[in-house]
C-alpha atoms as a PDB file:
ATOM      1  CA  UNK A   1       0.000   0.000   0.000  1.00  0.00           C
ATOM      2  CA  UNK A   2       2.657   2.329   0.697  1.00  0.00           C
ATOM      3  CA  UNK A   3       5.607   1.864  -1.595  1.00  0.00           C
ATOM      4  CA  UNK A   4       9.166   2.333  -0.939  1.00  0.00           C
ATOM      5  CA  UNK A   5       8.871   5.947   1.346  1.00  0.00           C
ATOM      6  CA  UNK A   6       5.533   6.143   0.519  1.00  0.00           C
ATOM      7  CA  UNK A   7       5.775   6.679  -2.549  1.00  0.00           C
ATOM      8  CA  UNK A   8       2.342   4.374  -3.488  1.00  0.00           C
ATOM      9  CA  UNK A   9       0.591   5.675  -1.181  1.00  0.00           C
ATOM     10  CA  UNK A  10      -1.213   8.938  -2.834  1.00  0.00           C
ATOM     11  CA  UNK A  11      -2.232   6.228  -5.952  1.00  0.00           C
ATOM     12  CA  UNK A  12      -3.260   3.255  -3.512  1.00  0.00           C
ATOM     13  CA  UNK A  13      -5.798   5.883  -1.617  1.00  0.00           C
ATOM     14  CA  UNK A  14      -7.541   7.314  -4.681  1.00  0.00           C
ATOM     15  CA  UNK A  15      -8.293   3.455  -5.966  1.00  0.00           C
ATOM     16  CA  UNK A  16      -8.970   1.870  -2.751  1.00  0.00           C
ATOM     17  CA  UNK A  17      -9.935   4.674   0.300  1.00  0.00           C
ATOM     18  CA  UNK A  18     -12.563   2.246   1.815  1.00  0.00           C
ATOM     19  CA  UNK A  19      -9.494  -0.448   2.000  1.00  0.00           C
ATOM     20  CA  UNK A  20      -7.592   2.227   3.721  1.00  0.00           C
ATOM     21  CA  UNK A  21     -10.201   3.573   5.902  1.00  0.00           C
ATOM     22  CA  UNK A  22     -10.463  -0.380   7.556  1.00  0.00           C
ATOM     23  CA  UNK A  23      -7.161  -1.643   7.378  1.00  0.00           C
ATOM     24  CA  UNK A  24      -6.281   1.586   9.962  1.00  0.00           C
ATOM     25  CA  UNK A  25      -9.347   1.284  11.604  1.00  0.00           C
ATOM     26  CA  UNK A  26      -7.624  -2.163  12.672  1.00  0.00           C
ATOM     27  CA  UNK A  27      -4.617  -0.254  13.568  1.00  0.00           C
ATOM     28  CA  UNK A  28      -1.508   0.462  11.807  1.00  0.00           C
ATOM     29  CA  UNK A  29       1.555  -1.901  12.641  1.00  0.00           C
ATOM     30  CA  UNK A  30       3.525  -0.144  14.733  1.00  0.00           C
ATOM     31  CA  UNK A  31       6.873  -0.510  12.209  1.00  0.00           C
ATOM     32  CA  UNK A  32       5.109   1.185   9.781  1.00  0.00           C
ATOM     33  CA  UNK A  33       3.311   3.730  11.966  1.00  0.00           C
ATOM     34  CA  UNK A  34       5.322   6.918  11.938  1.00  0.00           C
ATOM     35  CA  UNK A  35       5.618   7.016   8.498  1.00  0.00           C
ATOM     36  CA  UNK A  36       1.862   6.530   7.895  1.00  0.00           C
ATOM     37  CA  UNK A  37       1.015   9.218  10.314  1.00  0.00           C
ATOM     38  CA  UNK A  38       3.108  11.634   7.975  1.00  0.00           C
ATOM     39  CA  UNK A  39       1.183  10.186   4.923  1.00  0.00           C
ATOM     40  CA  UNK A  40      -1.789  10.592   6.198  1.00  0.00           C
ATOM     41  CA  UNK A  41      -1.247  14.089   8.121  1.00  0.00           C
ATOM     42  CA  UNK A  42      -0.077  15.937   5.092  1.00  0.00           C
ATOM     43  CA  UNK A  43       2.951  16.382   7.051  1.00  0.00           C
ATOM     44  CA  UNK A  44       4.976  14.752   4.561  1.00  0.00           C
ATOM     45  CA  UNK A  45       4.534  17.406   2.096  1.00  0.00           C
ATOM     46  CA  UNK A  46       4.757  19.912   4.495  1.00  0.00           C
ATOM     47  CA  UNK A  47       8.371  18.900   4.915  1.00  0.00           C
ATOM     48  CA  UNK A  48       9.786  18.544   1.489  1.00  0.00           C
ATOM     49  CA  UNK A  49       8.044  21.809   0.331  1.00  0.00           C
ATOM     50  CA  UNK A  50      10.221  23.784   3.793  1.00  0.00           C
ATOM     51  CA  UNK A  51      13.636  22.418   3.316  1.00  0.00           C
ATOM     52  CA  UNK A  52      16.006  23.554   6.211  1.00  0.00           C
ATOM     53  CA  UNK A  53      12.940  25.599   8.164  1.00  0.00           C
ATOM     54  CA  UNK A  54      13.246  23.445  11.005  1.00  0.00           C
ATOM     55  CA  UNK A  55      16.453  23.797  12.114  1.00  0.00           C
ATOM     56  CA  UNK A  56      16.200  27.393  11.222  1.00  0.00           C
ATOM     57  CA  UNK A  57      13.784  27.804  13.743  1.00  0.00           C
ATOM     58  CA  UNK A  58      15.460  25.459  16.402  1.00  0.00           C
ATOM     59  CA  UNK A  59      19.160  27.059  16.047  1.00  0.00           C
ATOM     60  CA  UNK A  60      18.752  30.681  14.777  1.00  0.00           C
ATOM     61  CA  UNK A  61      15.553  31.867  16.716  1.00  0.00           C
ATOM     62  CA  UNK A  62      14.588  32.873  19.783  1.00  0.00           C
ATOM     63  CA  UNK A  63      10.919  31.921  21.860  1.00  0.00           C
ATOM     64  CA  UNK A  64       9.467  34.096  24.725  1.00  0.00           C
ATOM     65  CA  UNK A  65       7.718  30.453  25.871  1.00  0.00           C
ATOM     66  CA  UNK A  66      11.461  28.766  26.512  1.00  0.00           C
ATOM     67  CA  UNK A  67      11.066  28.714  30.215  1.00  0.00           C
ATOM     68  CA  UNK A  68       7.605  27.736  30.021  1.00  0.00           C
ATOM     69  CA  UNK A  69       8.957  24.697  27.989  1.00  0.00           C
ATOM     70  CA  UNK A  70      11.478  24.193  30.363  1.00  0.00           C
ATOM     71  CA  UNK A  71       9.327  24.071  32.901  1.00  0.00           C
ATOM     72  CA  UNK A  72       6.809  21.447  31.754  1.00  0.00           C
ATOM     73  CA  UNK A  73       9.526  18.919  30.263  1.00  0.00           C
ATOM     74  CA  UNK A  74       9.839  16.566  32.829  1.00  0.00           C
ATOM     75  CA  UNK A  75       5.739  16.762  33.718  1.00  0.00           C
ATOM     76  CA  UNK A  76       5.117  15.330  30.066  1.00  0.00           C
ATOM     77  CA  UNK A  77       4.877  11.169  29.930  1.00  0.00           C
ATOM     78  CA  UNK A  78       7.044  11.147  33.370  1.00  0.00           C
ATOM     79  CA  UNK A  79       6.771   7.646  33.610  1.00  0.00           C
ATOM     80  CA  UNK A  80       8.089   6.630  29.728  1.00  0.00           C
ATOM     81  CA  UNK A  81      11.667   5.690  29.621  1.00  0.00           C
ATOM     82  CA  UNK A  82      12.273   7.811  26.245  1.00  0.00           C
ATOM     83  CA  UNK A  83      11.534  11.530  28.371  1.00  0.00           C
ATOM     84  CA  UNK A  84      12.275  10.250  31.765  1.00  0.00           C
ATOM     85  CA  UNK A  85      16.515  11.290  32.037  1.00  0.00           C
ATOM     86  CA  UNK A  86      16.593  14.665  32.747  1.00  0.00           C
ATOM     87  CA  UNK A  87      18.041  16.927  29.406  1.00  0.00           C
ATOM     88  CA  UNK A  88      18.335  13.335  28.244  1.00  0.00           C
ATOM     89  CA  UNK A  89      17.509  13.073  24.130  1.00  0.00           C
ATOM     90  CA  UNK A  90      14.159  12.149  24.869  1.00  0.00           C
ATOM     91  CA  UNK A  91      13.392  15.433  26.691  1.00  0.00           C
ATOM     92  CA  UNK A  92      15.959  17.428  24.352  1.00  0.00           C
ATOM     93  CA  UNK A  93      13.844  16.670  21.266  1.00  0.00           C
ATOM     94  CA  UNK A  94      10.745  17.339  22.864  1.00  0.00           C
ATOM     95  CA  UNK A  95      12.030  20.873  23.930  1.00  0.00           C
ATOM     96  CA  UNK A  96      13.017  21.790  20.360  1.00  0.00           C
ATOM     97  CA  UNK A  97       9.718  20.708  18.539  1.00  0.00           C
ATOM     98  CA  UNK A  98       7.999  23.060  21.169  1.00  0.00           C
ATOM     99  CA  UNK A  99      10.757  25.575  20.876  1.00  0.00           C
ATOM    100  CA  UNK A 100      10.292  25.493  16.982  1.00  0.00           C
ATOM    101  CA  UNK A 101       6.743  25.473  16.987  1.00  0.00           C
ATOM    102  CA  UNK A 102       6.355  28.369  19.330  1.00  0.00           C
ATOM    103  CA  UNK A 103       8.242  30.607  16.741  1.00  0.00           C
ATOM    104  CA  UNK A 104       6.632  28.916  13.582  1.00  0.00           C
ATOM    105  CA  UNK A 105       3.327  30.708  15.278  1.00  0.00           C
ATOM    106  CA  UNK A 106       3.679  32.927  17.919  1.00  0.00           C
ATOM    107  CA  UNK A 107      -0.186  33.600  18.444  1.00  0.00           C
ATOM    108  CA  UNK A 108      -0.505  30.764  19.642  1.00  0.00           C
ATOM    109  CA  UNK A 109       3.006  30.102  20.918  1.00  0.00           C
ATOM    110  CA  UNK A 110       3.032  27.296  23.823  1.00  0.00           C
ATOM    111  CA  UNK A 111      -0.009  25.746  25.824  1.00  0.00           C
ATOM    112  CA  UNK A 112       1.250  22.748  28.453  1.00  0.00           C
ATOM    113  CA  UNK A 113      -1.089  20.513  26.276  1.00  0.00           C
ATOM    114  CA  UNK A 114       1.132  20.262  23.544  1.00  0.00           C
ATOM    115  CA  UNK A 115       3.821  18.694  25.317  1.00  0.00           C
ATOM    116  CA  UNK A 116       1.491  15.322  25.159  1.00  0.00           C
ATOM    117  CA  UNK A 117       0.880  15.741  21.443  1.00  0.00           C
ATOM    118  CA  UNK A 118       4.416  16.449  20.310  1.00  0.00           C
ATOM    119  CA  UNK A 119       6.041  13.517  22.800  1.00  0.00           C
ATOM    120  CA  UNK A 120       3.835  10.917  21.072  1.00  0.00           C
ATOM    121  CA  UNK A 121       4.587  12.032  17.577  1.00  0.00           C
ATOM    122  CA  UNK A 122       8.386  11.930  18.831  1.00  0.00           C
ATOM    123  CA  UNK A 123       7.772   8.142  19.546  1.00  0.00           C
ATOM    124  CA  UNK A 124       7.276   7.286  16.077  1.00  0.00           C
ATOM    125  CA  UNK A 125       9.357   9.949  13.894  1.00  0.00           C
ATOM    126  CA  UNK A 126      12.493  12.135  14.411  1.00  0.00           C
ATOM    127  CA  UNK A 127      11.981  15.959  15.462  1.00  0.00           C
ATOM    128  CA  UNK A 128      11.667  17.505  11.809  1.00  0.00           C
ATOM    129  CA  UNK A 129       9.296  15.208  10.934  1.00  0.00           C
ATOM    130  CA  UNK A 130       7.335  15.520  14.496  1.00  0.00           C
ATOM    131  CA  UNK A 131       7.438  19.377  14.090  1.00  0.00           C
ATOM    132  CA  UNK A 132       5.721  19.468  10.538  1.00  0.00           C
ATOM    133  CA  UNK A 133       3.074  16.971  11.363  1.00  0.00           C
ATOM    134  CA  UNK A 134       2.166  19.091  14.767  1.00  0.00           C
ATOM    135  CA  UNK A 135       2.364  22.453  11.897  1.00  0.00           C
ATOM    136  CA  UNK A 136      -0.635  19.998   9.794  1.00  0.00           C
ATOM    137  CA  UNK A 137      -2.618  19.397  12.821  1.00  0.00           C
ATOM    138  CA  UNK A 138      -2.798  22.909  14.239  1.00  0.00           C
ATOM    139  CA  UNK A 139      -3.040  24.740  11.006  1.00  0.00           C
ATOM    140  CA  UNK A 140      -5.586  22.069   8.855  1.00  0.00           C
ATOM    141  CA  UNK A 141      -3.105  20.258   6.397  1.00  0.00           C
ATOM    142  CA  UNK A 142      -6.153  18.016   5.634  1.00  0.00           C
ATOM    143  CA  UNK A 143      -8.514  18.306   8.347  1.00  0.00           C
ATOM    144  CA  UNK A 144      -9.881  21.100  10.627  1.00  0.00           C
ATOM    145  CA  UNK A 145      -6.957  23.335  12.233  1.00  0.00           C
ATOM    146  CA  UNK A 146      -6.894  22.466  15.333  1.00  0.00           C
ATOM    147  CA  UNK A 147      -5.182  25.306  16.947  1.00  0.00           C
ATOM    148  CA  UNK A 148      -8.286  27.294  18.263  1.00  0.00           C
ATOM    149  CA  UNK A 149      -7.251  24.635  20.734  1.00  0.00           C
ATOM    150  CA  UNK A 150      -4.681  26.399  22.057  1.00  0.00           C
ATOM    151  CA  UNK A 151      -5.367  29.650  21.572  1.00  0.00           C
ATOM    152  CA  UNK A 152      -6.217  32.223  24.781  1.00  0.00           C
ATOM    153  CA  UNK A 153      -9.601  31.282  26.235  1.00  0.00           C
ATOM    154  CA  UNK A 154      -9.194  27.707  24.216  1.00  0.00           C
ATOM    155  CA  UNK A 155     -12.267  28.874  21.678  1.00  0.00           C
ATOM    156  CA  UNK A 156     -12.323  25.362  19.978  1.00  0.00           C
ATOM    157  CA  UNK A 157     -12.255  23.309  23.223  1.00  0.00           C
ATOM    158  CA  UNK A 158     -15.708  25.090  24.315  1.00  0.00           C
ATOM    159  CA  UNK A 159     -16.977  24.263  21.405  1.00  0.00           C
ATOM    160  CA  UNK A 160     -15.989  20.738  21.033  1.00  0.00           C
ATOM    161  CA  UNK A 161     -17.411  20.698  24.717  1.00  0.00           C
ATOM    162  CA  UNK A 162     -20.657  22.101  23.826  1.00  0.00           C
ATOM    163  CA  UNK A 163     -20.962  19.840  21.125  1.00  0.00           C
ATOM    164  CA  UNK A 164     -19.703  16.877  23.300  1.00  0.00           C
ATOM    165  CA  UNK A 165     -22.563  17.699  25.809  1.00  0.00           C
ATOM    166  CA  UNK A 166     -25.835  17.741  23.394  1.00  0.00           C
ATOM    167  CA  UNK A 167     -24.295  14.025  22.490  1.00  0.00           C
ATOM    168  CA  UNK A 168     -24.242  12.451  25.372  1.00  0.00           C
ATOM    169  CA  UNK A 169     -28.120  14.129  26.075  1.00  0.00           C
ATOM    170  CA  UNK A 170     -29.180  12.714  22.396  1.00  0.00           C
ATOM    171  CA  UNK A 171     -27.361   9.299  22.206  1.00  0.00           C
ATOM    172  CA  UNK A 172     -27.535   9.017  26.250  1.00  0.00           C
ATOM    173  CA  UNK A 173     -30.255  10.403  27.946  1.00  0.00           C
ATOM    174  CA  UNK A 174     -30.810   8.696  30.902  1.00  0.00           C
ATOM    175  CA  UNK A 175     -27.132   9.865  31.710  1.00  0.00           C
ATOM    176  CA  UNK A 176     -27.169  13.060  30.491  1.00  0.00           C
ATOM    177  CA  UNK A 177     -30.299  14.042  32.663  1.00  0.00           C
ATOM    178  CA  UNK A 178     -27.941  12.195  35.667  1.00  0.00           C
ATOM    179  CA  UNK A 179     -25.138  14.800  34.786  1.00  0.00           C
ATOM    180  CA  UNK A 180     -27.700  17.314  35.244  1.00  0.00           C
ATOM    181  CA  UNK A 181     -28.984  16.392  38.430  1.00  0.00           C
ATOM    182  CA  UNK A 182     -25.507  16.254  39.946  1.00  0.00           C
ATOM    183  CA  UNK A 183     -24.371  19.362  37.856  1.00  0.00           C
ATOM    184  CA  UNK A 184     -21.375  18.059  36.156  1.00  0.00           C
ATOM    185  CA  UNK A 185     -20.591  19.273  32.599  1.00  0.00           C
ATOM    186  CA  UNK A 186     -18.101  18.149  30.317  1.00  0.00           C
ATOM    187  CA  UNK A 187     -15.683  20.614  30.991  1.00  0.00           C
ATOM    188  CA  UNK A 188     -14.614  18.187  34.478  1.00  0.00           C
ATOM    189  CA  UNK A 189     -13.582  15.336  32.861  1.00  0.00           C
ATOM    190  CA  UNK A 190     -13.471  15.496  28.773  1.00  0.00           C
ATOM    191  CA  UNK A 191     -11.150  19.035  28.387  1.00  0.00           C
ATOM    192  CA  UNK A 192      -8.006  17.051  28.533  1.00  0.00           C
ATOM    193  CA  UNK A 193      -9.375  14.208  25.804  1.00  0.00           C
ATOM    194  CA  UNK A 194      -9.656  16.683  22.848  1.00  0.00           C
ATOM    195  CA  UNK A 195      -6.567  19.235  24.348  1.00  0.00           C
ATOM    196  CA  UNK A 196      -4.365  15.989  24.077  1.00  0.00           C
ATOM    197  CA  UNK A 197      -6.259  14.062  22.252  1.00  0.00           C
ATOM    198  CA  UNK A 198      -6.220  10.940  24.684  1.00  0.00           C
ATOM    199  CA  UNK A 199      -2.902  10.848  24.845  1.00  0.00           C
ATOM    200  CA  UNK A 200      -2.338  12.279  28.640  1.00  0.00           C
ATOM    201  CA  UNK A 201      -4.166   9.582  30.793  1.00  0.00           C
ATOM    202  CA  UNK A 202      -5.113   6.806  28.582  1.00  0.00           C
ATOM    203  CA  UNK A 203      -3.105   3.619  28.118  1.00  0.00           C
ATOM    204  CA  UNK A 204      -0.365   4.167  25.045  1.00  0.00           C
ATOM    205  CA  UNK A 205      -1.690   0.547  23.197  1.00  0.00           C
ATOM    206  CA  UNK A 206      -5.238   2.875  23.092  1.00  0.00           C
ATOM    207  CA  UNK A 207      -3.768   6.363  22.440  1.00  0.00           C
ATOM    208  CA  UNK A 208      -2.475   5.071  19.571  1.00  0.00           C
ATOM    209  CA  UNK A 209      -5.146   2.881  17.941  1.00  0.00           C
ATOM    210  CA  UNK A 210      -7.368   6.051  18.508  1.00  0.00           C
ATOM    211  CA  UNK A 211      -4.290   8.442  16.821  1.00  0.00           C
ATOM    212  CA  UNK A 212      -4.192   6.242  13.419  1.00  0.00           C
ATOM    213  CA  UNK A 213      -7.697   6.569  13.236  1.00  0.00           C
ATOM    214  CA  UNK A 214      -7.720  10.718  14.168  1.00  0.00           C
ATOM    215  CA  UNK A 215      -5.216  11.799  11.839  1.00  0.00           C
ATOM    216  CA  UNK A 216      -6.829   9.826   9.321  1.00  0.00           C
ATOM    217  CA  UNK A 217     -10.648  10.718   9.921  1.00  0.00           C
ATOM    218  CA  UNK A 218     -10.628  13.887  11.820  1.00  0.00           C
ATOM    219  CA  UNK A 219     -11.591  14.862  15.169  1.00  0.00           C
ATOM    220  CA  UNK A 220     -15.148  13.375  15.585  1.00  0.00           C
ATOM    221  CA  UNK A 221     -13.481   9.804  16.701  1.00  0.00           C
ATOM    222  CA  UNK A 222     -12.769  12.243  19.717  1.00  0.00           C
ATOM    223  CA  UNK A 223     -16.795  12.602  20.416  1.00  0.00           C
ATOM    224  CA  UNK A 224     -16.957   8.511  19.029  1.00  0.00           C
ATOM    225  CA  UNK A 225     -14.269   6.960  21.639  1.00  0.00           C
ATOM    226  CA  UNK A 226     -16.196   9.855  24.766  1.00  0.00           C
ATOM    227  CA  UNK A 227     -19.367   8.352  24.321  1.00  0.00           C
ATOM    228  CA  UNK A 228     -18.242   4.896  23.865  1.00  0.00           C
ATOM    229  CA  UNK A 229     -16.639   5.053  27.131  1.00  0.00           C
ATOM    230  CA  UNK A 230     -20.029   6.766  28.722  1.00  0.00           C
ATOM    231  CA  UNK A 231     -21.557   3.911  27.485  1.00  0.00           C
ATOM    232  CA  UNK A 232     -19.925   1.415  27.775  1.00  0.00           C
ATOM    233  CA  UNK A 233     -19.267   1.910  31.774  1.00  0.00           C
ATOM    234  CA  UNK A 234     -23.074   3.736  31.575  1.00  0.00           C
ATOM    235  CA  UNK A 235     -25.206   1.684  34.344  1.00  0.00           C
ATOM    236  CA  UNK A 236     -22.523   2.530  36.591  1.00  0.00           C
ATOM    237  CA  UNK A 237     -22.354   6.137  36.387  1.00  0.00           C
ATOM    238  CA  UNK A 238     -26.124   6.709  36.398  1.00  0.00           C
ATOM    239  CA  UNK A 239     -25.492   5.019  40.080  1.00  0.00           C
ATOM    240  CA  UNK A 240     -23.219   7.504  41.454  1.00  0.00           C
ATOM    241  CA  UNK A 241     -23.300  10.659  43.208  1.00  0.00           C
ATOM    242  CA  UNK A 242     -21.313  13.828  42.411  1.00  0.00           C
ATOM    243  CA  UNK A 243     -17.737  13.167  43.721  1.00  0.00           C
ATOM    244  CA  UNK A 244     -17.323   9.296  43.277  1.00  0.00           C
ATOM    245  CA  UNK A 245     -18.933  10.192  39.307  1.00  0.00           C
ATOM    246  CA  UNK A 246     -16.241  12.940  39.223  1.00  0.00           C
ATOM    247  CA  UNK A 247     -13.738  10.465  39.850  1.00  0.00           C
ATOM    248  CA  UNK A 248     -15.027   7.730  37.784  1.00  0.00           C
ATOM    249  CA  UNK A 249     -15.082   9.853  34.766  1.00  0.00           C
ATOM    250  CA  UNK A 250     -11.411  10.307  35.170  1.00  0.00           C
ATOM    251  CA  UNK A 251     -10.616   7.136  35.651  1.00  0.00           C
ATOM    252  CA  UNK A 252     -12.615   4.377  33.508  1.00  0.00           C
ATOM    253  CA  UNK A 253     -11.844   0.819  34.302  1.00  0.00           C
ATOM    254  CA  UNK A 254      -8.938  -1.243  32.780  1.00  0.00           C
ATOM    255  CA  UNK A 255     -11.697  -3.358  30.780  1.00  0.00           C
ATOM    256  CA  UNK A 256     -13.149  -0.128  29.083  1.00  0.00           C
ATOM    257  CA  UNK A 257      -9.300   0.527  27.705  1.00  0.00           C
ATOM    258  CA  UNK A 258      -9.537  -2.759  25.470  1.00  0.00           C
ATOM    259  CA  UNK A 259      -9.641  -1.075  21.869  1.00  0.00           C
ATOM    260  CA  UNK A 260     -10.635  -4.114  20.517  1.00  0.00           C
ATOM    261  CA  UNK A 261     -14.114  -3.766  22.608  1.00  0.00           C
ATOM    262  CA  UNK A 262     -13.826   0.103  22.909  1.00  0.00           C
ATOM    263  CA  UNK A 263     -13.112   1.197  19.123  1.00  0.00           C
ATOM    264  CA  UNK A 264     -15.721  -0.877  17.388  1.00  0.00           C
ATOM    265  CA  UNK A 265     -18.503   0.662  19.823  1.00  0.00           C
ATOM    266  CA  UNK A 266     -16.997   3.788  18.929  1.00  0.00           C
ATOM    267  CA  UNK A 267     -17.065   3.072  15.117  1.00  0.00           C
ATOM    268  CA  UNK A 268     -20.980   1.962  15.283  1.00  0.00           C
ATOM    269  CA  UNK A 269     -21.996   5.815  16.578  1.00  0.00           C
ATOM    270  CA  UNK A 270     -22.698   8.025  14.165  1.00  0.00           C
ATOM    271  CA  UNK A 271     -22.516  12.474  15.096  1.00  0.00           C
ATOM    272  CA  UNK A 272     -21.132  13.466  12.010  1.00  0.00           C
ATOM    273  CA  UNK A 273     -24.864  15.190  10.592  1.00  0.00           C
ATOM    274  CA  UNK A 274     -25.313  16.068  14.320  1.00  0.00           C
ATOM    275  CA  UNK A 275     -21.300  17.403  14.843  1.00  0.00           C
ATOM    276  CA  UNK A 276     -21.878  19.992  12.354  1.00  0.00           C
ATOM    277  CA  UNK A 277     -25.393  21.199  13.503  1.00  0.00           C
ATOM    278  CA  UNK A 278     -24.186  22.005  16.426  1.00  0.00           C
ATOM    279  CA  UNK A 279     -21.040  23.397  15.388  1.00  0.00           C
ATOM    280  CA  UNK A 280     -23.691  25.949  13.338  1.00  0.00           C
ATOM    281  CA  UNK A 281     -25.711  26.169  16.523  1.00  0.00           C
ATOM    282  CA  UNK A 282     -22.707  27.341  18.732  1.00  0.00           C
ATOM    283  CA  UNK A 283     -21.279  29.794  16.099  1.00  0.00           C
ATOM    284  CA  UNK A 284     -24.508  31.188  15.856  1.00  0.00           C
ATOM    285  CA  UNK A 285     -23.966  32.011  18.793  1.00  0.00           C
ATOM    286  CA  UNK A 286     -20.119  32.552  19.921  1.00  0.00           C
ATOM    287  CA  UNK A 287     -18.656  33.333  15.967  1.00  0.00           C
ATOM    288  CA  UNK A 288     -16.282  31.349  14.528  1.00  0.00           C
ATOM    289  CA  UNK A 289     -13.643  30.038  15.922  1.00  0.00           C
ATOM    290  CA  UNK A 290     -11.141  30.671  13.178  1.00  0.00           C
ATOM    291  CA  UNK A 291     -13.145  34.024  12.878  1.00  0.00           C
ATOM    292  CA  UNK A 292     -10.378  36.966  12.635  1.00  0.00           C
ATOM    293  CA  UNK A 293     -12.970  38.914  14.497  1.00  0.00           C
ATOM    294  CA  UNK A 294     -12.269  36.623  17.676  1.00  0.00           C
ATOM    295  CA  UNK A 295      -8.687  37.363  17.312  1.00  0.00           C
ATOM    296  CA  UNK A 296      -9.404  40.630  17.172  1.00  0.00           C
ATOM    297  CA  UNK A 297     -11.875  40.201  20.428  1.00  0.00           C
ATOM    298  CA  UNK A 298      -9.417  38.658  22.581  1.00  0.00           C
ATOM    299  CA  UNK A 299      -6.336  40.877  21.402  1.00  0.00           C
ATOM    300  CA  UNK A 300      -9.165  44.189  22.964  1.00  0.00           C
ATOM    301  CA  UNK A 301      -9.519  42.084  26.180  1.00  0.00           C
ATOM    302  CA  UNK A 302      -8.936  44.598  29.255  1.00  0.00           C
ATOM    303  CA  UNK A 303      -4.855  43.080  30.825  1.00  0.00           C
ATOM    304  CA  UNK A 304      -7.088  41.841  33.985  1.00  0.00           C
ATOM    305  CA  UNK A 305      -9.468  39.670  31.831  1.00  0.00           C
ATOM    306  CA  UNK A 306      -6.851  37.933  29.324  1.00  0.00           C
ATOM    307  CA  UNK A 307      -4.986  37.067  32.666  1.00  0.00           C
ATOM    308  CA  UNK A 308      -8.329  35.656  34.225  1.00  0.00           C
ATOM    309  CA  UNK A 309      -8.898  33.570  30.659  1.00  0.00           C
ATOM    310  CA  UNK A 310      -5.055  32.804  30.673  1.00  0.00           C
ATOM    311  CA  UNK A 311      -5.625  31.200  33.654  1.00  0.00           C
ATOM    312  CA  UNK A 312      -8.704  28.949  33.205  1.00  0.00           C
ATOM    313  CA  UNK A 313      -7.045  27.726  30.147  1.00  0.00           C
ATOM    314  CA  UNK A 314      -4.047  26.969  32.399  1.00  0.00           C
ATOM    315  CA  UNK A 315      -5.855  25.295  34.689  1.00  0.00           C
ATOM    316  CA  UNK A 316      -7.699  23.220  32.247  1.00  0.00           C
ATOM    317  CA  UNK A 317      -4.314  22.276  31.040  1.00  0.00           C
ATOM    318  CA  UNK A 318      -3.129  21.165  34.575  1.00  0.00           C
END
């Protein structure tokens, strides 16, 4: 399917995108992953059409978010061998790709968040190649940018969260109208799942089934592997009160990590019609996320509220 450097791929995806679509819904063998995520991404292109940008960025330039990097380093995967010595390579890659990406776009600059993102791209790929598929994410190589996720205030995390709440009232009611009773909204327990994408609390052999299929299908397997979990662990959460519900929400049982039962639960709910209603519904409402107009909002914030927003996102983050 791929050729030698993937050089079958683009041709093997026009014939056959439904062969694609299920052979990575079954998860992509891990030899061949990191070079799959860059097909896949667009971050492939991305890096032969910048040659040398990179280590421009990492050698000649200078980031007003280098402490902050410094800072979170050694709070991002503590436990994985690859980051754990301190300024070992693990951590020294991870600091560039930050470093780099922080300059590459300075609006949005660095958010803790990222750490997670870029640390599981640098399991797979070197730092070039982890830098240019984090530049496709954020600014929409083939999908959605995604960096209204990491902007101040986090615009696109309230409203994947707003969207993420009429779900689980339409595809779980009875659970939904539980959340309301105890007054718990998405916000305490799903923020870090589309900030990270599950890739700061969730078992690695998961976070990466749920990766091939993300950069390959977009964000709504996000709001697919959320409810699954909801539902799958559902007639035990419609049982509990408000701080043993808090606590079960972040942290699901070992048997609701399987992605062999997870992902195919996931795979059999459909939002897509419903994902882009409400997206409608909440810009109709808030603006656009991507809207200049927003950027132009937030840059007329008052010092004292872009601190107070700083903040929240921060603490989201944490």
């Amino acid at each position: 399917m791929i050729g030698v450097g993937g050089s079958d791929w683009k041709h093997y995806l026009r014939r056959k995108p439904h062969v694609v679509k299920r052979r990575i819904r079954k998860g992509i063998p891990d030899c061949l992953r990191g070079l799959v995520w860059q097909l896949i991404s667009g971050s492939r292109d991305l890096l032969l059409m910048n040659p040398g940008v990179y280590e421009q960025l990492v050698i000649y330039e200078t980031s007003s978010s280098e402490l902050d990097i410094i800072r979170d380093i050694s709070r991002t995967f503590p436990s994985h061998v690859f980051f754990q010595k301190r300024h070992g390579p693990g951590q020294r890659s991870l600091y560039n790709v930050l470093k780099a990406y922080s300059v590459f776009d300075r609006e949005v600059g660095y958010v803790q968040g990222m750490g997670f993102v870029a640390g599981l791209l640098l399991l797979y790929m070197s730092e070039e190649d982890a830098f240019w598929l984090l530049v496709a994410l954020l600014k929409g190589a083939v999908h959605a940018p995604m960096e209204g996720l990491y902007l101040v205030g986090l615009p696109l995390v309230q409203q994947y969260l707003f969207q993420f709440d009429h779900l689980v009232k339409d595809h779980l009611p009875k659970l939904g109208e539980h959340f309301a009773q105890e007054m718990i909204n998405p916000s305490m327990y799903a923020s870090q799942w589309f900030i990270t994408v599950f890739s700061y609390s969730f078992p690695f052999h998961l976070a990466l089934r749920i990766w091939d299929v993300f950069l390959y299908e977009g964000v709504k397997i996000v709001f697919k592997v959320g409810l699954a979990l909801l539902k799958y662990s559902h007639d035990d959460l419609v049982k509990l009160p408000f701080e043993k519900l808090i606590h079960a929400l972040r942290n699901f049982p070992e048997d609701a990590m399987n992605p062999d039962t997870l992902l195919p639960m996931a795979y059999s709910i459909k939002v897509s019609k419903h994902l882009d209603e409400l997206k409608d519904e909440y810009e109709k409402h808030h603006g656009k996320v991507s809207d200049s107009r927003v950027k132009q909002k937030l840059q007329q914030l008052s010092a004292a509220d872009t601190a107070s927003i700083q903040l929240e996102g921060q603490q989201i983050c944490d």
